[in-house]
Protein backbone atom coordinates (compact mmCIF):
# COMPACT_ATOMS: atom_id res chain seq x y z
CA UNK A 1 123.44 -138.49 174.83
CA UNK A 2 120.87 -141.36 175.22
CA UNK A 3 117.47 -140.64 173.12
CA UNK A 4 118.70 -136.47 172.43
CA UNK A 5 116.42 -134.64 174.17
CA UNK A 6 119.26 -132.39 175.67
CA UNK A 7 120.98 -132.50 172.42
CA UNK A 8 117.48 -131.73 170.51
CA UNK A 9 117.11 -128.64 172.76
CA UNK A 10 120.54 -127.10 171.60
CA UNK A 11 120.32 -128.08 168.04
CA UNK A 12 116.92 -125.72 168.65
CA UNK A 13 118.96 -122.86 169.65
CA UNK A 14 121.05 -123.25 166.65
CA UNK A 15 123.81 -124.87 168.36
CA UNK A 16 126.20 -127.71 166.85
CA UNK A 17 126.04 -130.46 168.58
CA UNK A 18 128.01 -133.78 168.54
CA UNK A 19 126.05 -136.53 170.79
CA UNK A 20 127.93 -139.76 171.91
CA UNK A 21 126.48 -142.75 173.20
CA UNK A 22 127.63 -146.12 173.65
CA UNK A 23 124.19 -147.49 173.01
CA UNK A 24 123.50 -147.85 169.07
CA UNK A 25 119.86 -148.31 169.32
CA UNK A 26 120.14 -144.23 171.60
CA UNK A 27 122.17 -142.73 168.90
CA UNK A 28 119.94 -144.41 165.85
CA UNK A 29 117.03 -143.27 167.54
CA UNK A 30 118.44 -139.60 168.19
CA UNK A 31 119.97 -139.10 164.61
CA UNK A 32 116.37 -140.40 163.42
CA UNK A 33 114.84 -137.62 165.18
CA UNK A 34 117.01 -135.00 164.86
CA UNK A 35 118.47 -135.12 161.65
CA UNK A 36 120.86 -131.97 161.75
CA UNK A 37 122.80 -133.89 164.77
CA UNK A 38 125.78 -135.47 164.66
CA UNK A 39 126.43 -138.34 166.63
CA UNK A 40 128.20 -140.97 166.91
CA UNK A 41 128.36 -144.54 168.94
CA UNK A 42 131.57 -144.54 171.43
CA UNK A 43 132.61 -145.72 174.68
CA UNK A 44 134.13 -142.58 176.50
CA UNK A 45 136.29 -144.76 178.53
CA UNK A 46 137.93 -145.85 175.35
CA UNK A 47 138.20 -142.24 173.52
CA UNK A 48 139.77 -139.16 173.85
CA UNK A 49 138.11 -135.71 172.92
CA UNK A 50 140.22 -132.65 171.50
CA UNK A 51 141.95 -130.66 173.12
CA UNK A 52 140.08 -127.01 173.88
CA UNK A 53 137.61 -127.85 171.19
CA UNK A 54 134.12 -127.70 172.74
CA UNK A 55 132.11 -124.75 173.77
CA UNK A 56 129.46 -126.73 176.01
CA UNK A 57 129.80 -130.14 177.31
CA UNK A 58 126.57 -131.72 178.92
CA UNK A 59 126.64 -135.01 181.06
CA UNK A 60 123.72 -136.29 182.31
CA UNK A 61 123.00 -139.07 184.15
CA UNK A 62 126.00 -140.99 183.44
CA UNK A 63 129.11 -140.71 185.98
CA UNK A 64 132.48 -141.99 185.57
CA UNK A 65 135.20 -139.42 187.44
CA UNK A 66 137.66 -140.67 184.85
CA UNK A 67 136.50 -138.52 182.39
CA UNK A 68 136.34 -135.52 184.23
CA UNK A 69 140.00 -134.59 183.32
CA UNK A 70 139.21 -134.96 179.50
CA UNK A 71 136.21 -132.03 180.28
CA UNK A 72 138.97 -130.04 181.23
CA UNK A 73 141.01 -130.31 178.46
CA UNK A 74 138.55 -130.77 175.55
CA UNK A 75 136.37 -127.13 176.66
CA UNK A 76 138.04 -124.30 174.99
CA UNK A 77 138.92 -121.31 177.36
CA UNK A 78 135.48 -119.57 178.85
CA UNK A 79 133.31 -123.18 177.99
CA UNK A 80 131.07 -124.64 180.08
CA UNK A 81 130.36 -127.81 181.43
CA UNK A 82 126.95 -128.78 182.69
CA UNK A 83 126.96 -132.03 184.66
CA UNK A 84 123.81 -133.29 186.70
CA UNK A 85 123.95 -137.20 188.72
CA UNK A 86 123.02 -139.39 190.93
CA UNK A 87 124.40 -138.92 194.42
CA UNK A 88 124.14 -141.89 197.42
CA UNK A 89 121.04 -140.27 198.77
CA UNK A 90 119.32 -142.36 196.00
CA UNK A 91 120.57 -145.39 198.12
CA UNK A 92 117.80 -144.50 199.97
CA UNK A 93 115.47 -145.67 197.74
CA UNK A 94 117.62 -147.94 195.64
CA UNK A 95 120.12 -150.20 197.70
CA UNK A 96 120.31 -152.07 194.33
CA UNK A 97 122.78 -149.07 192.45
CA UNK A 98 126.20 -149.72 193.01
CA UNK A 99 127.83 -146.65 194.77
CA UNK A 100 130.70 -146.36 192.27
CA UNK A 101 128.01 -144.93 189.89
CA UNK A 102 126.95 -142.48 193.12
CA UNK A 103 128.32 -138.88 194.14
CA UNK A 104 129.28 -138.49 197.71
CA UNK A 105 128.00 -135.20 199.04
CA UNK A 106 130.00 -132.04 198.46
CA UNK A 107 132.21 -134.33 195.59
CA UNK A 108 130.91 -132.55 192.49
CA UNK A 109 131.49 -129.23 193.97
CA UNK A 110 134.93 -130.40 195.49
CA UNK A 111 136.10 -131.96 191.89
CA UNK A 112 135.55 -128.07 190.21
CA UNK A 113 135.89 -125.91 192.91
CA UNK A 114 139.23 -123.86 190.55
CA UNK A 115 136.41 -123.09 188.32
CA UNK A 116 134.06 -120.53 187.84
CA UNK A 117 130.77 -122.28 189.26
CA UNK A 118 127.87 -120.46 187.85
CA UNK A 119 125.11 -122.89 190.16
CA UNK A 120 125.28 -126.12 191.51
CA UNK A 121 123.02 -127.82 193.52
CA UNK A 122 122.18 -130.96 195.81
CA UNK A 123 118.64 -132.15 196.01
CA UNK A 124 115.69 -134.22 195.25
CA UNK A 125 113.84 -134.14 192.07
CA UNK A 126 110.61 -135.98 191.55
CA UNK A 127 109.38 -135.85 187.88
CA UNK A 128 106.38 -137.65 186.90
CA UNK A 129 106.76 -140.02 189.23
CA UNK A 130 110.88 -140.57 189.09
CA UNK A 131 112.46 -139.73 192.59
CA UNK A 132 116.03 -139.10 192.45
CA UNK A 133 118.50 -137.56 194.19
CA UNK A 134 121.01 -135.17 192.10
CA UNK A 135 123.90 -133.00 192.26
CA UNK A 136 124.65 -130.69 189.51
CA UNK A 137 127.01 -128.21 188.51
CA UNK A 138 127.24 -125.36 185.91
CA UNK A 139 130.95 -124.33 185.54
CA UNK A 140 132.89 -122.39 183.25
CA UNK A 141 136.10 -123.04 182.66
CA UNK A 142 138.65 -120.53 183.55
C-alpha cells in the first residue's frame, strides 16, 4: 500500500479498501491521511488472504510471484486484479536491483494468460523525472 495514494483514490470512489504494508511508518502515515481506510501492517509472505473475498486487488511496485496464487484465490468470481512492476529493462539503468525483484518480458502476461486480460502493457514510463520500465496487467478473474 506504501503512503495510500492508490488506496486514497478508491476510498474517493466510495470503495472499501483494506491497505497492507509491511512498513509501519507507510501504513501510520496512510491511516493518518485517510482516515476511513483500513489498514493494517503485514508481511504477505507470512499471511494468507480469504478465500474469494476481494473485489479489486492492486499491487504496485512490489513483486514476489509467490503471492500470485493467493490473488487467485482471495478475488471473488468476476474481480479484478491490477498489477503494475518493474521488469529487467530497468537493468538498464539500474544494474544495482536484483533481478529476482524484475519481470522477464512476456512473464506477467504468461502468469494470467486463463484470465480475462482487460490491458496489459510493457513500456517505459518517465514521471517527473523517475524512468522505469513496467509491465502491467488488468485481469479479471474468470
Amino acid at each position: 500500500m506504501g503512503l495510500g495514494g492508490n488506496a486514497a483514490f478508491l476510498l474517493a470512489r466510495g470503495l472499501h479498501v483494506i491497505g497492507l504494508d509491511i512498513s509501519e511508518v507507510a501504513v501510520r502515515a496512510a491511516k493518518a491521511r485517510w482516515p476511513g481506510l483500513h489498514a493494517a501492517v503485514v508481511d504477505l509472505s507470512h499471511f494468507n488472504l480469504p478465500a474469494a473475498t476481494f473485489d479489486v486487488i492492486v499491487n504496485f511496485y512490489f513483486l514476489d510471484r509467490r503471492l500470485w496464487p493467493m490473488y487467485r484465490r482471495a478475488l471473488k468470481p468476476g474481480g479484478v486484479l491490477i498489477i503494475e512492476t518493474l521488469t529487467h529493462e530497468m537493468l538498464t539503468v539500474r544494474p544495482d536491483i536484483d533481478p529476482i525483484y524484475l519481470l522477464k518480458p512476456g512473464e506477467l502476461g504468461a502468469a494470467f494468460e486463463d484470465w480475462q486480460v482487460v490491458t496489459q502493457r510493457e513500456t517505459w514510463l518517465n514521471d517527473e523525472g523517475w524512468l522505469r520500465a513496467v509491465a502491467g496487467l488488468v485481469g479479471r478473474r474468470s
